[in-house]
C-alpha atoms as a PDB file:
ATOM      1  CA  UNK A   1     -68.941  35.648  23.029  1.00  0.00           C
ATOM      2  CA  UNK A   2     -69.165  38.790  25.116  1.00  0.00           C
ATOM      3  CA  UNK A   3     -71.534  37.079  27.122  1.00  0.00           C
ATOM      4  CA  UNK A   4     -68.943  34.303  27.562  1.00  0.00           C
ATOM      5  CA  UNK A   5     -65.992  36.428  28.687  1.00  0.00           C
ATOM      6  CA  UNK A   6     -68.348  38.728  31.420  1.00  0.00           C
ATOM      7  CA  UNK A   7     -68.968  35.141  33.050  1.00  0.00           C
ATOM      8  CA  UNK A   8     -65.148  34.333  33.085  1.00  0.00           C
ATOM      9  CA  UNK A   9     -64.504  37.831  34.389  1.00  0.00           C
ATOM     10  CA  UNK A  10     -66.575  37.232  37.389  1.00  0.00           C
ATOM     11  CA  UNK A  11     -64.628  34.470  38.177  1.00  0.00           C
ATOM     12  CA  UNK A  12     -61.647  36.959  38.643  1.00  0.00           C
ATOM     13  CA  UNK A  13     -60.427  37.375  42.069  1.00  0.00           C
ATOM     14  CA  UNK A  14     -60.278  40.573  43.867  1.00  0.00           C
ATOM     15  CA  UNK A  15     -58.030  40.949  47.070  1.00  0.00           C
ATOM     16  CA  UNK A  16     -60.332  43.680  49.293  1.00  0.00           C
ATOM     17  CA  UNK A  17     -59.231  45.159  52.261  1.00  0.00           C
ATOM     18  CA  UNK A  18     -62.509  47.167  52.975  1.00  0.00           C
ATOM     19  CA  UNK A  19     -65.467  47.359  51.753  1.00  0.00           C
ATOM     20  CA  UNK A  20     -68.326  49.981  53.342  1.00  0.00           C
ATOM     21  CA  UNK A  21     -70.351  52.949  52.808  1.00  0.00           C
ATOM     22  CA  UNK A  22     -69.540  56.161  54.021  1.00  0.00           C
ATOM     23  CA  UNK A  23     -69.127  60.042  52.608  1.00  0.00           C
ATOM     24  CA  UNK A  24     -66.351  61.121  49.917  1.00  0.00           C
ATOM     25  CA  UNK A  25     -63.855  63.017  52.075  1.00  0.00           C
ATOM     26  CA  UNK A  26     -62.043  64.635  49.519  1.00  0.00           C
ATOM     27  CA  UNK A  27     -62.523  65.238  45.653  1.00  0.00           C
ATOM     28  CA  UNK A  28     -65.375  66.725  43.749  1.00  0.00           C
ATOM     29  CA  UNK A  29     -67.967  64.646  45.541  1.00  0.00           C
ATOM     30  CA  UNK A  30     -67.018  65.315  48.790  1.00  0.00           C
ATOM     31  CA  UNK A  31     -70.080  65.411  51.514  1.00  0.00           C
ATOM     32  CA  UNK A  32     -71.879  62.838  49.409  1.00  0.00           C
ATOM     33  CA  UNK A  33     -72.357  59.374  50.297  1.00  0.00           C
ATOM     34  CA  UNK A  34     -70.822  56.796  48.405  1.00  0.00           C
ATOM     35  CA  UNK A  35     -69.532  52.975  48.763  1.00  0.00           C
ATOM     36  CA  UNK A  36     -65.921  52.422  49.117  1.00  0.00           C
ATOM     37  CA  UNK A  37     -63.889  48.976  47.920  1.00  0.00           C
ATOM     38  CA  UNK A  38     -60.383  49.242  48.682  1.00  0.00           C
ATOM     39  CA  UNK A  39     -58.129  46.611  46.887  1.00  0.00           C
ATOM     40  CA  UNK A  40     -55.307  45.301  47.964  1.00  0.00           C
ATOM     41  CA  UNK A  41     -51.812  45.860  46.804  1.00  0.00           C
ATOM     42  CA  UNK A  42     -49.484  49.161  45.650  1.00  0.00           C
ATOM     43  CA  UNK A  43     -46.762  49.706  43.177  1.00  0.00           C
ATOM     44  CA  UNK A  44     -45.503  52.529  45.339  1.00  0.00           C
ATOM     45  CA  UNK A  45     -44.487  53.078  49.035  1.00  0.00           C
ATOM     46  CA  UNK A  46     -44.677  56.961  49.375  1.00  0.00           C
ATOM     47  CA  UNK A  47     -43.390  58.793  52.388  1.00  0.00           C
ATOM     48  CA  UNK A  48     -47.262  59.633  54.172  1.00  0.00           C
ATOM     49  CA  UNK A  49     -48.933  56.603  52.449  1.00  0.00           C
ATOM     50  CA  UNK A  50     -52.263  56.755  55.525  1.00  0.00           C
ATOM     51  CA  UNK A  51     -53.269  53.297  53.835  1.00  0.00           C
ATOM     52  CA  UNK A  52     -50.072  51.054  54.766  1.00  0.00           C
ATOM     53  CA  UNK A  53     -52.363  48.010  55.700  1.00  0.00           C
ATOM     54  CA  UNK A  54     -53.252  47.891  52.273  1.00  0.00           C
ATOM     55  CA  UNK A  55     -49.524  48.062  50.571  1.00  0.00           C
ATOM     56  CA  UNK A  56     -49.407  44.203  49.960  1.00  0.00           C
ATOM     57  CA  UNK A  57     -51.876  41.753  48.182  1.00  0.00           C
ATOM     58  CA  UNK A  58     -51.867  39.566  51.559  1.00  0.00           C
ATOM     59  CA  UNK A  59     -53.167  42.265  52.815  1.00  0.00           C
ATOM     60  CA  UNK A  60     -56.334  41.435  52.073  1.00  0.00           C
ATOM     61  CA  UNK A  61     -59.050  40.503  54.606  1.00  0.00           C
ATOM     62  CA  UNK A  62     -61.084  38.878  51.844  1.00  0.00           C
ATOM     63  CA  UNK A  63     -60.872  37.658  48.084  1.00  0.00           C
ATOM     64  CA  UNK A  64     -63.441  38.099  46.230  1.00  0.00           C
ATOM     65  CA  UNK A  65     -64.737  36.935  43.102  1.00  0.00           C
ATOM     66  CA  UNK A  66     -66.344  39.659  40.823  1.00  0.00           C
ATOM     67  CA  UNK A  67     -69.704  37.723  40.766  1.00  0.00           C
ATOM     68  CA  UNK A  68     -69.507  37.919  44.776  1.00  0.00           C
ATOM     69  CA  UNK A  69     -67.881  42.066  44.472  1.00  0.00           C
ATOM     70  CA  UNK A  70     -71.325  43.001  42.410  1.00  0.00           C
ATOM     71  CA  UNK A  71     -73.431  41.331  44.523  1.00  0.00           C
ATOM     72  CA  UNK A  72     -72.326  43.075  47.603  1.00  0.00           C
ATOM     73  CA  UNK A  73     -72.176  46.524  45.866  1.00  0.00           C
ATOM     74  CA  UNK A  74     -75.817  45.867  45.267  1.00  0.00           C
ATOM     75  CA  UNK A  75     -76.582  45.395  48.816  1.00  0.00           C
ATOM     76  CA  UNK A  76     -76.001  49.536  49.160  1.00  0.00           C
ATOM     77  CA  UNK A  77     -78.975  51.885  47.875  1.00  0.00           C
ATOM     78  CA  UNK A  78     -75.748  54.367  46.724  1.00  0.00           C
ATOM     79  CA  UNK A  79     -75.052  54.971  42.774  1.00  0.00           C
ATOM     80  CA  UNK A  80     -71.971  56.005  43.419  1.00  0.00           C
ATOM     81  CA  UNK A  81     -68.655  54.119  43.880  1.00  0.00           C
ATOM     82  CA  UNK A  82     -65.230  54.660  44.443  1.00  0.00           C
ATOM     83  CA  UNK A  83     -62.305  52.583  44.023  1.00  0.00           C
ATOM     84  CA  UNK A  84     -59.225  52.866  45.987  1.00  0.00           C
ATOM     85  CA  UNK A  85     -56.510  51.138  47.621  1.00  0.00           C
ATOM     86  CA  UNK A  86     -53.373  50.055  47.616  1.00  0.00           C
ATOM     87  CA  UNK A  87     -53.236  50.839  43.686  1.00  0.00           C
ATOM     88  CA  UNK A  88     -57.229  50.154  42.112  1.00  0.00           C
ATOM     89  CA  UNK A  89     -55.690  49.808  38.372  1.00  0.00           C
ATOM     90  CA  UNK A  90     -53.903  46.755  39.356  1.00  0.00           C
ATOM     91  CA  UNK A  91     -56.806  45.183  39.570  1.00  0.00           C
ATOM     92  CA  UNK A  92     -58.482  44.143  36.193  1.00  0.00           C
ATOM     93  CA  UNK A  93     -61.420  46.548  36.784  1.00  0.00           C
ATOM     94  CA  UNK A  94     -62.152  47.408  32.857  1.00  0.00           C
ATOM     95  CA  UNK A  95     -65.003  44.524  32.736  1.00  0.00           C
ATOM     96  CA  UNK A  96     -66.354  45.271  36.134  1.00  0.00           C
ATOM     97  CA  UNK A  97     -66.565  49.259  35.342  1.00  0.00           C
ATOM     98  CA  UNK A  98     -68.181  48.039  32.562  1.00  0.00           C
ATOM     99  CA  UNK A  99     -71.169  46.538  34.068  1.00  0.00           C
ATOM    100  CA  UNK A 100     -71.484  48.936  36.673  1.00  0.00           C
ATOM    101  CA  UNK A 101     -71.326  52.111  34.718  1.00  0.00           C
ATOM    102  CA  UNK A 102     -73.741  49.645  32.482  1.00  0.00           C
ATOM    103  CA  UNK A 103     -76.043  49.959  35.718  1.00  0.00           C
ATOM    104  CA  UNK A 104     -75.842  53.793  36.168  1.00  0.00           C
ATOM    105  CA  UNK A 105     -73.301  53.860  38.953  1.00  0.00           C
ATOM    106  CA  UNK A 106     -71.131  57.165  38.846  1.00  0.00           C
ATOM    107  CA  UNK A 107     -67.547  55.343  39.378  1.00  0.00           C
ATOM    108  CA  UNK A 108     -64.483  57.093  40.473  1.00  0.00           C
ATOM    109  CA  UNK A 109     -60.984  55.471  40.467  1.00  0.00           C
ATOM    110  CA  UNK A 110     -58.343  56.746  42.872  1.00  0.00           C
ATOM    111  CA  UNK A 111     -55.386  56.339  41.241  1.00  0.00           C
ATOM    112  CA  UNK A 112     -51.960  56.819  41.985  1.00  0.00           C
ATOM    113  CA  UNK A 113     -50.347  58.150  38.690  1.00  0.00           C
ATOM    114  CA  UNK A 114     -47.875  55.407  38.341  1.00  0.00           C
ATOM    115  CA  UNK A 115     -50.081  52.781  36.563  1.00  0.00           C
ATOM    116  CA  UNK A 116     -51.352  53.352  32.434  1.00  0.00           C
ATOM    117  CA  UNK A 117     -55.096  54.304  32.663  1.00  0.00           C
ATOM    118  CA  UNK A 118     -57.581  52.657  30.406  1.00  0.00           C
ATOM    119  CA  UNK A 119     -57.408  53.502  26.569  1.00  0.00           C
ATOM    120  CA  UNK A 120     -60.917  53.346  26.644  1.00  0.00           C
ATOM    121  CA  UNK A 121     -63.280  54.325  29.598  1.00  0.00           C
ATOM    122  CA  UNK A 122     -66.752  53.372  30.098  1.00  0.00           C
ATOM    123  CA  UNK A 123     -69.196  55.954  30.242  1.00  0.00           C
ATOM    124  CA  UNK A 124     -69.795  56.750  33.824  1.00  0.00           C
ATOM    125  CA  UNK A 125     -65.915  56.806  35.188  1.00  0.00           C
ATOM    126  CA  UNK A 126     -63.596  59.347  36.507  1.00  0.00           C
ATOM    127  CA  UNK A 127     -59.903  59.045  37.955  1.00  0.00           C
ATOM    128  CA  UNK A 128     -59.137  61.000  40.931  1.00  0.00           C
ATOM    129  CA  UNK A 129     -55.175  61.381  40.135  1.00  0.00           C
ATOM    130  CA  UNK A 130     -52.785  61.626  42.094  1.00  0.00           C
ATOM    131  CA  UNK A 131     -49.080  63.664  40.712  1.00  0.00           C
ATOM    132  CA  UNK A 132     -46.608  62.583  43.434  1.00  0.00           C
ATOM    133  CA  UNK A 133     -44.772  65.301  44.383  1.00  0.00           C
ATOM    134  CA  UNK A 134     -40.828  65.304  45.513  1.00  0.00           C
ATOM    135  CA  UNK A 135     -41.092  64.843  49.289  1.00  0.00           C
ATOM    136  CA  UNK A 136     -43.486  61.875  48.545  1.00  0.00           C
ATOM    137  CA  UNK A 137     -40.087  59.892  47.319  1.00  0.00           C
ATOM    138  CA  UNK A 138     -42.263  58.771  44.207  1.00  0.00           C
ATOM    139  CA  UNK A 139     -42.107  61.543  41.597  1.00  0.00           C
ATOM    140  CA  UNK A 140     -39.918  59.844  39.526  1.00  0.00           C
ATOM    141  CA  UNK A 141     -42.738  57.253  39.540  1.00  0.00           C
ATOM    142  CA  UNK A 142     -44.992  59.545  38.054  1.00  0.00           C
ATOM    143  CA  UNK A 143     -46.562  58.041  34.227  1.00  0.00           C
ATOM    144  CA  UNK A 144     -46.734  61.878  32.596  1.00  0.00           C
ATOM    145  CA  UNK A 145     -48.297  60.124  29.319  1.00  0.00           C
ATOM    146  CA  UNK A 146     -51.420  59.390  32.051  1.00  0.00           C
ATOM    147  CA  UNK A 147     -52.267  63.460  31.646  1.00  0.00           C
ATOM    148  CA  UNK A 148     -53.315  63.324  27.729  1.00  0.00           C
ATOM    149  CA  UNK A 149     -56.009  60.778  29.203  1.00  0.00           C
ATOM    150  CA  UNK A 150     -57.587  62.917  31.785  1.00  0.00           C
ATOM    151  CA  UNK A 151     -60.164  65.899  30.645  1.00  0.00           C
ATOM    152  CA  UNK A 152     -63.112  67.772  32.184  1.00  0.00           C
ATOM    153  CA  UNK A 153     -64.608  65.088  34.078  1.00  0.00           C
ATOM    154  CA  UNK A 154     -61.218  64.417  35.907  1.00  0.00           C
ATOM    155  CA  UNK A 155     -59.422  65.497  39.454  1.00  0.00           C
ATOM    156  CA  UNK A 156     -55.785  65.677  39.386  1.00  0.00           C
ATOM    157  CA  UNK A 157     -54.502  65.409  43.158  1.00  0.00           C
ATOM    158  CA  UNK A 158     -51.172  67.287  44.968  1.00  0.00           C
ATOM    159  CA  UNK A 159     -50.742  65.869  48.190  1.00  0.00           C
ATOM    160  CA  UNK A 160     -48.338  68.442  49.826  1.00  0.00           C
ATOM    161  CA  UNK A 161     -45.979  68.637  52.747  1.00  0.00           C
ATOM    162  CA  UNK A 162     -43.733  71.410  51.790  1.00  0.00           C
ATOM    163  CA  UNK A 163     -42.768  74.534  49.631  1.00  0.00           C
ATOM    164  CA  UNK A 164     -40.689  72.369  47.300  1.00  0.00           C
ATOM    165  CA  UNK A 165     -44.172  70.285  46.660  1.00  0.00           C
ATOM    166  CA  UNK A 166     -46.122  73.274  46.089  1.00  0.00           C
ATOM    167  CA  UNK A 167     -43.720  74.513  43.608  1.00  0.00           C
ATOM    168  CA  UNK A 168     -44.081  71.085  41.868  1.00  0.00           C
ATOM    169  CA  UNK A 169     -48.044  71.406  41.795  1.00  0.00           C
ATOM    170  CA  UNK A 170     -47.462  75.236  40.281  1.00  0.00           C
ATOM    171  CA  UNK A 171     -45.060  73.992  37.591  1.00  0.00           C
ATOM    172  CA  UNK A 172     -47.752  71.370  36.391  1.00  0.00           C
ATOM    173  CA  UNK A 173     -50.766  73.230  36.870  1.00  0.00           C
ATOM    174  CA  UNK A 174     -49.791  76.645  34.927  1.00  0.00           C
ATOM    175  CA  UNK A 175     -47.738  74.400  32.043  1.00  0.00           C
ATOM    176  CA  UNK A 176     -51.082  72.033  31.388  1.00  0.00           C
ATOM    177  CA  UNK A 177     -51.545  71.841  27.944  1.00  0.00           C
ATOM    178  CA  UNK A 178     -55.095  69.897  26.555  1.00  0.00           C
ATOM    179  CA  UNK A 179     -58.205  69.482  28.537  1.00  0.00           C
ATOM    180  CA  UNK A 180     -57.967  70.521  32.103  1.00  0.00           C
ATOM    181  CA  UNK A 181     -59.093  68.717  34.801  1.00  0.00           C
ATOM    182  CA  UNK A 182     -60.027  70.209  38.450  1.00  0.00           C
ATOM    183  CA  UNK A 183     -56.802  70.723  40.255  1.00  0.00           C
ATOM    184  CA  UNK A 184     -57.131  70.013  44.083  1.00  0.00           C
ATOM    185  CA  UNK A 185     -54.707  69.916  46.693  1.00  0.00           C
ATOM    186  CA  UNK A 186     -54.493  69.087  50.054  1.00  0.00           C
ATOM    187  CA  UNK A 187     -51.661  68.831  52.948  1.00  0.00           C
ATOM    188  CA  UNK A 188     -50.361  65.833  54.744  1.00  0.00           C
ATOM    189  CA  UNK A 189     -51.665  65.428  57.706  1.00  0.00           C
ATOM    190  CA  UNK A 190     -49.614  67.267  60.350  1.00  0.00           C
ATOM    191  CA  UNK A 191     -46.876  68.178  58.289  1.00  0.00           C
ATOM    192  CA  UNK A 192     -48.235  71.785  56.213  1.00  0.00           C
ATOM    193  CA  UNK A 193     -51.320  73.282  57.535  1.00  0.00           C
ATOM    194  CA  UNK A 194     -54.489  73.994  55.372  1.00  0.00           C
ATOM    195  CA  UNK A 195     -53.933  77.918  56.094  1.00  0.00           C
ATOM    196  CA  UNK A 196     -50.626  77.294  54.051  1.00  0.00           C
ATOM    197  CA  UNK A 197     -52.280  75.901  51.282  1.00  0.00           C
ATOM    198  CA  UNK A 198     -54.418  78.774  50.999  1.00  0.00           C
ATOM    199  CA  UNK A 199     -51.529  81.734  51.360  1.00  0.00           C
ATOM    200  CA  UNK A 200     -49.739  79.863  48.254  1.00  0.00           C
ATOM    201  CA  UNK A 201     -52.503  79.768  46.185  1.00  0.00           C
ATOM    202  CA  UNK A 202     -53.016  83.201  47.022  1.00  0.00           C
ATOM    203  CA  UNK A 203     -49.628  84.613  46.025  1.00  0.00           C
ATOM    204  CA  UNK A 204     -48.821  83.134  42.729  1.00  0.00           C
ATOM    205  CA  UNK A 205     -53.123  83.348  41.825  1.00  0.00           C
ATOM    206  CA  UNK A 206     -53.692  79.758  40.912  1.00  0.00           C
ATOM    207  CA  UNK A 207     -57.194  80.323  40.521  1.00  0.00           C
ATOM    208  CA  UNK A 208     -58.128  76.606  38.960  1.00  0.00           C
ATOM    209  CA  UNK A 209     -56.424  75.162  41.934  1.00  0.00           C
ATOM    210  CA  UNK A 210     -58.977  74.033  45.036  1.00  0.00           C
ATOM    211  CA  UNK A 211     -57.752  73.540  48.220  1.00  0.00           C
ATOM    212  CA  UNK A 212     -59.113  71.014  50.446  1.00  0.00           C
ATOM    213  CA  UNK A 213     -58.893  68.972  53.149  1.00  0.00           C
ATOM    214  CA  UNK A 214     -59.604  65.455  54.086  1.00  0.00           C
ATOM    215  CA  UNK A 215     -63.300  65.899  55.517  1.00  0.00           C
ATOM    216  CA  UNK A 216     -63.211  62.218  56.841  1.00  0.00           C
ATOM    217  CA  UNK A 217     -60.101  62.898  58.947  1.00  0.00           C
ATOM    218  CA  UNK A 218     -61.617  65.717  60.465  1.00  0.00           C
ATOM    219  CA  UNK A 219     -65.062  64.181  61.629  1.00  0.00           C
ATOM    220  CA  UNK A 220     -63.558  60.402  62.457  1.00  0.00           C
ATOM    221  CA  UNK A 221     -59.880  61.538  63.273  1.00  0.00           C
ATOM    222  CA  UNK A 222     -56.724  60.699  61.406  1.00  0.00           C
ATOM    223  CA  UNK A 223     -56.315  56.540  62.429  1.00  0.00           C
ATOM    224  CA  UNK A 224     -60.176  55.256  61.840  1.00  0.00           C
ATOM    225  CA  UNK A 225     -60.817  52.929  59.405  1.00  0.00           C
ATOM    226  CA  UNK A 226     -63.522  52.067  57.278  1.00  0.00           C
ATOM    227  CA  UNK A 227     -65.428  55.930  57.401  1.00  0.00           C
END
């Protein structure tokens, strides 16, 4: 039976916008080479979305079935995989995690806080979270009940533009109750600088929050696509 419902799985569709290999530019695996499938499609429209040729499902460039999605993973030598989009956990990823943490791939879903995470993970999978903060437009958005599902393997994400943001990271990052994941946070491009970042986390000693910056932006530029 399970064997049955994998096969009808890979018959699912998946609307891709990209699909390459580059480095991580941001996160805990950032440096390291890793192949990218972004989906198409978002439940959100936030105020510095850098992806908005990937906001609707005609967006796509290409539909894929899951059979065809594995097959051209496999064509990478990588082990490591990250979904993004758009939103990823639109997509009905569970049975193609699945496999693929089956196959010793180290998976991480970008996700943007406003869609339920699985109840049950496979093995090899980690959610790079996003909290919308309040210039984003989205915080009311936000899914709070997401945070009792991430722990120690997990990044939770504040993209930042102002004060009032950074305030909204502080309030969620010193009130965490349960397992902590790695705090990161990083400005929108152009609007807060990196050095701000820094003199914040300085004065109010958030010592579990990183700072960091989108390493892809700085080697390609802010408009490339596809790095």
């Amino acid at each position: 039976k399970k064997r049955k419902e994998t096969w009808l799985y890979m018959k699912n569709e998946f609307p891709v916008v990209e699909l390459f290999d580059s480095i991580d530019g941001e996160g805990k695996r950032t440096g390291r080479m890793a192949i990218f499938v972004r989906f198409a499609g978002c439940n959100l429209r936030c105020t510095y979305c850098d992806t908005a040729y990937a906001l609707k499902r005609s967006d796509a460039l290409e539909v894929l079935t899951g059979e065809e999605l594995l097959e051209r993973i496999h064509q990478y030598p990588w082990k490591r995989i990250t979904f993004t989009g758009g939103e990823p956990m639109l997509q009905n990823l569970l049975p193609l995690c699945q496999i693929l943490s089956d196959e010793g791939y180290d998976i991480n879903i970008e996700t943007n806080g406003a869609v339920p995470l699985f109840a049950h993970r496979p093995k090899h999978v980690f959610y790079t979270m996003d909290y919308k903060c309040t210039d984003s437009g989205m915080k009311d958005h936000m899914l709070l009940s997401n945070f009792s599902q991430l722990d120690e393997r997990d990044v939770l994400k504040f993209v930042v533009s102002s004060e009032q943001d950074l305030n909204d990271m502080r309030q969620i990052v010193t009130r965490w109750k349960g397992k902590q994941p790695a705090f990161y946070v990083s400005p929108v491009w152009g609007k807060i600088t990196p050095a701000e970042l820094v003199e914040y986390v300085r004065k109010y000693e958030l010592s579990s929050v990183c700072v960091q910056v989108q390493l892809h932006k700085i080697i390609w530029g802010a408009e490339r696509r596809g790095v």
